[in-house]
C-alpha atoms as a PDB file:
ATOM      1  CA  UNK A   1     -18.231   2.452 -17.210  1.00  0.00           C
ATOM      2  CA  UNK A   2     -20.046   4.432 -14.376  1.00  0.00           C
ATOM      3  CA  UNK A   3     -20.955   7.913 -15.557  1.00  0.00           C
ATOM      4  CA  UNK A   4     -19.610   9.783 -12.263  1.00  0.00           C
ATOM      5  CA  UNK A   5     -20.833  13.231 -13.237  1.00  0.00           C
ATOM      6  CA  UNK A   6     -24.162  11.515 -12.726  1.00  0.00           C
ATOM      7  CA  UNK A   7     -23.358   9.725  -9.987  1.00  0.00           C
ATOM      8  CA  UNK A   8     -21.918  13.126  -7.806  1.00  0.00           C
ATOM      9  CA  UNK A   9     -24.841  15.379  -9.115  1.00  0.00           C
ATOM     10  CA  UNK A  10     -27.448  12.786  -7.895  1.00  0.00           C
ATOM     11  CA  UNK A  11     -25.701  12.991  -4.289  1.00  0.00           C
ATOM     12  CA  UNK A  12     -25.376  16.560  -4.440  1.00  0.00           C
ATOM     13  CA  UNK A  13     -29.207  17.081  -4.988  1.00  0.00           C
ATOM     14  CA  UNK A  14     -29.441  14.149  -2.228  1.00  0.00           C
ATOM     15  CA  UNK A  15     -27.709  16.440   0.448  1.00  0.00           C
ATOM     16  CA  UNK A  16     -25.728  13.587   1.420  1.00  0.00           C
ATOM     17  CA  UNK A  17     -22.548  13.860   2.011  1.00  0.00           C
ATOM     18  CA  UNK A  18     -20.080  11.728  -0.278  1.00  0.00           C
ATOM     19  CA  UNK A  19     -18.337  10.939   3.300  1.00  0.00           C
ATOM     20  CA  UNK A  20     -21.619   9.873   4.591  1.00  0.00           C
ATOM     21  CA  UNK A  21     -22.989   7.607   1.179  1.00  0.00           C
ATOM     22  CA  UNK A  22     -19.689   6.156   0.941  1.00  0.00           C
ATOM     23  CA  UNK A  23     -20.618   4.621   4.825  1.00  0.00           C
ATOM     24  CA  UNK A  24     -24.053   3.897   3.239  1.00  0.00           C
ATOM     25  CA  UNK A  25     -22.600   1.760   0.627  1.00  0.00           C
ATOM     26  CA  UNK A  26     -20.063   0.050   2.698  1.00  0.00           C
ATOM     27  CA  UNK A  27     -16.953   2.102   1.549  1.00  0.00           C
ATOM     28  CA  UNK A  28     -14.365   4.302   3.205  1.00  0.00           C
ATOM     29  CA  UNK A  29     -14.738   7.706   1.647  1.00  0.00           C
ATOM     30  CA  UNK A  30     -11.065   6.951   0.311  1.00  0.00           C
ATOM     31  CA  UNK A  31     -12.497   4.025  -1.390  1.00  0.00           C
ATOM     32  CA  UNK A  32     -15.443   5.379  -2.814  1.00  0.00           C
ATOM     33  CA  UNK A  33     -12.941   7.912  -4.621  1.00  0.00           C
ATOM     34  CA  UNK A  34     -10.817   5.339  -5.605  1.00  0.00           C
ATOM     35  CA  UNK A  35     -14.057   3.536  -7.389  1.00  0.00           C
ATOM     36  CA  UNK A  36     -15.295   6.642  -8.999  1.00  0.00           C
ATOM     37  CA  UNK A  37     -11.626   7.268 -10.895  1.00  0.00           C
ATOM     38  CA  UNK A  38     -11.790   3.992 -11.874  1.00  0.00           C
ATOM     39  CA  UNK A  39     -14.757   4.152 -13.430  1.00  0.00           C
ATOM     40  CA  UNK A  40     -16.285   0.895 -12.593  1.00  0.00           C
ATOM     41  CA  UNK A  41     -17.916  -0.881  -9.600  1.00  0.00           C
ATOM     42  CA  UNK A  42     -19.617  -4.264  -9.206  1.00  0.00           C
ATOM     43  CA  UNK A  43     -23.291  -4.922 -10.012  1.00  0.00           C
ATOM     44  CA  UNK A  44     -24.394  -5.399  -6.618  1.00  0.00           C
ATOM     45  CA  UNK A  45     -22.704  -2.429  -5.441  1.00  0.00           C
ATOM     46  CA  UNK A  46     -24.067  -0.778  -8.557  1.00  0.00           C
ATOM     47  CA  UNK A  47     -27.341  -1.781  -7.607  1.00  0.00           C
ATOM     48  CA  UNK A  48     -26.800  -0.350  -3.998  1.00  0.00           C
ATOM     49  CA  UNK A  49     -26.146   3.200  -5.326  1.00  0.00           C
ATOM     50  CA  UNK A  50     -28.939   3.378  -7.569  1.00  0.00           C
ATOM     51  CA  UNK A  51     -31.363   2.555  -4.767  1.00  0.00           C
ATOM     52  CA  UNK A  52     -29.443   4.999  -2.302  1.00  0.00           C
ATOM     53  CA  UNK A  53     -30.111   7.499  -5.153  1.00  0.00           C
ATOM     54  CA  UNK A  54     -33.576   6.452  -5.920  1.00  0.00           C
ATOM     55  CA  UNK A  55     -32.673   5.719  -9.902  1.00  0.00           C
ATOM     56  CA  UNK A  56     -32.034   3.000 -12.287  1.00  0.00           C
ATOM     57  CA  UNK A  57     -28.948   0.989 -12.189  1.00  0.00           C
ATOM     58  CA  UNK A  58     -28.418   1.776 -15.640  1.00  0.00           C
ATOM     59  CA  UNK A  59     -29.029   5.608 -15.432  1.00  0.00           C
ATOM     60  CA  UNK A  60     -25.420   5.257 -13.695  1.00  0.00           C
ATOM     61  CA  UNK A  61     -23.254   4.023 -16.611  1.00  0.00           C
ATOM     62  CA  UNK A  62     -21.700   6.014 -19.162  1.00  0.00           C
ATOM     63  CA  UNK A  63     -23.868   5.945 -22.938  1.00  0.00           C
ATOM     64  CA  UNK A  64     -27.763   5.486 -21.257  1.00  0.00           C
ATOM     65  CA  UNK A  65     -29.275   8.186 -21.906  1.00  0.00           C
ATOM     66  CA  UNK A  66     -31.842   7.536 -19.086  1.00  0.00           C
ATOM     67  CA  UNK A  67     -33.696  10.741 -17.383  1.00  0.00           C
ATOM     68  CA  UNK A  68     -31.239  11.190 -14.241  1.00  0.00           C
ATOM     69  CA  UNK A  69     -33.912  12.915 -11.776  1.00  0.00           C
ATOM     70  CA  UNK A  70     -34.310  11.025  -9.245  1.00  0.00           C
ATOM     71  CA  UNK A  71     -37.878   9.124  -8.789  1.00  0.00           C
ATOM     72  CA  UNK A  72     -39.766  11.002  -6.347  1.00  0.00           C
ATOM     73  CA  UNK A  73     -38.829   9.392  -3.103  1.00  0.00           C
ATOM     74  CA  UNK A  74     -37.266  12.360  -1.031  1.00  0.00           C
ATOM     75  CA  UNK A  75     -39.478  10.860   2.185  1.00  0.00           C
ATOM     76  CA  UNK A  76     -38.073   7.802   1.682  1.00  0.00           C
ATOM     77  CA  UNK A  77     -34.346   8.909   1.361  1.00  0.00           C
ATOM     78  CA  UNK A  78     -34.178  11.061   4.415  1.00  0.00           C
ATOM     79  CA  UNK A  79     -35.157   8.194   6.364  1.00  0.00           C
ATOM     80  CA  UNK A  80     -32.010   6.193   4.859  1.00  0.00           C
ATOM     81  CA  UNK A  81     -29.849   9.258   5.529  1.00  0.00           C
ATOM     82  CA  UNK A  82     -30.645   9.204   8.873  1.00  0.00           C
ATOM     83  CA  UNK A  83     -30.784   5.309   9.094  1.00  0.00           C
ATOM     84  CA  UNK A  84     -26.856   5.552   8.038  1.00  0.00           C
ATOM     85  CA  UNK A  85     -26.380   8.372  10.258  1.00  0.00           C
ATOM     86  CA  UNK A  86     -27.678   6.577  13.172  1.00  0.00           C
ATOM     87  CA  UNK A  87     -25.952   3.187  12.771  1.00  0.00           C
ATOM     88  CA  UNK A  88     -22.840   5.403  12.088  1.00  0.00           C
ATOM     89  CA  UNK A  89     -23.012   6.843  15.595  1.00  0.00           C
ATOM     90  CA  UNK A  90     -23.991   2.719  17.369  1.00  0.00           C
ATOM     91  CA  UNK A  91     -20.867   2.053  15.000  1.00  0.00           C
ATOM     92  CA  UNK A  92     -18.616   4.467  17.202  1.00  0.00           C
ATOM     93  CA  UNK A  93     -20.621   3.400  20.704  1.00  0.00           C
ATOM     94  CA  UNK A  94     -19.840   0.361  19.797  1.00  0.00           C
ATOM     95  CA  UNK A  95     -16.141   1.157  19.039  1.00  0.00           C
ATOM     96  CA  UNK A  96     -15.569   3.280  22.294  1.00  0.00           C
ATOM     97  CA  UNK A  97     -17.117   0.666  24.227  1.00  0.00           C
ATOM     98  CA  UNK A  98     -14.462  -2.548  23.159  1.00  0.00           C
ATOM     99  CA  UNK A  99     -11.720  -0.043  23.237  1.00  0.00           C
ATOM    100  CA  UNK A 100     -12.799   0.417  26.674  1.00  0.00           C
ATOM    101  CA  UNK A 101     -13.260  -3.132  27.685  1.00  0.00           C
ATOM    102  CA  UNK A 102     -10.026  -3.859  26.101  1.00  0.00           C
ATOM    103  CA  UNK A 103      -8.427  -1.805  28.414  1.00  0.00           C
ATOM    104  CA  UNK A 104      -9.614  -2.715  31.345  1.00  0.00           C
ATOM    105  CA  UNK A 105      -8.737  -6.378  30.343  1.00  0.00           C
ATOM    106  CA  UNK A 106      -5.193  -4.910  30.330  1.00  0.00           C
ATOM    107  CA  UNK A 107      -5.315  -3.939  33.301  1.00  0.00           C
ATOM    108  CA  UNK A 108      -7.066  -7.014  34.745  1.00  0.00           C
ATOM    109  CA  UNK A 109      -4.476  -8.863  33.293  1.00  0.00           C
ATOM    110  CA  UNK A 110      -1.672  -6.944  35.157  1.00  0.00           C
ATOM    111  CA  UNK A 111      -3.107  -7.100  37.644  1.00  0.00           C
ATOM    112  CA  UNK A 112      -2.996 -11.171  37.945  1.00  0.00           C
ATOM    113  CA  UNK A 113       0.402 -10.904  36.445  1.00  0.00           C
ATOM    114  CA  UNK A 114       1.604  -8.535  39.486  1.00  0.00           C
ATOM    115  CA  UNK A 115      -0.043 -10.450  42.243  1.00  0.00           C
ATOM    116  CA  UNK A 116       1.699 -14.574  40.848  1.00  0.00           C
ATOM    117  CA  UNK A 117      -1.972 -15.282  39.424  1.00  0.00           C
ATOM    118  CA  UNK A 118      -2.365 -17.331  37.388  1.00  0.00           C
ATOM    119  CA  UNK A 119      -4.656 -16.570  34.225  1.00  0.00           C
END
């Protein structure tokens, strides 16, 4: 079982949002709730948060009695922080862009319709 009391100090001291490492470990903050009530996660996932946080995999489960400070890496997970936060914001370019395009095939597409085109 994952010890969450670990797992949301370890963000906290990150200075990472729970919004923003949910992103970073390919969850909808909803989601990422929904997995820490539960309790339990895959490995690989498992895996992903312990590098996020810069600990052991098994410093995350309920019973270890690991040391939960992070290793010293606080260089090294700003520049993920920011590498989420950055594909984040190409994530909503991107999204504003096909909305757009999507549009305007809409409106391409009446167009033809309103002239006798055909498509």
């Amino acid at each position: 079982m994952l010890n969450t009391e670990r797992i949301t100090k370890l963000i906290e001291d990150s200075g990472m949002s729970k919004k923003d490492f949910a992103t970073a470990i390919g969850l909808t903050e909803s989601s990422f709730y929904a997995m820490l009530k539960r309790r339990s996660t895959k490995m690989p996932r498992l895996e992903m948060i312990a590098k996020l946080l810069g600990v052991k995999a098994e410093t995350l489960l309920e019973g270890t009695t690991h040391n939960i400070e992070p290793a010293n890496n606080t260089a090294q997970l700003k520049q993920y922080q920011e590498l989420v936060i950055r594909q984040q914001t190409l994530i909503d370019q991107l999204g504003k862009q096909i909305d757009f395009l999507m549009k305007e095939n809409q409106r391409l597409n009446s167009q033809i319709s309103a002239n006798g085109l055909k498509k």
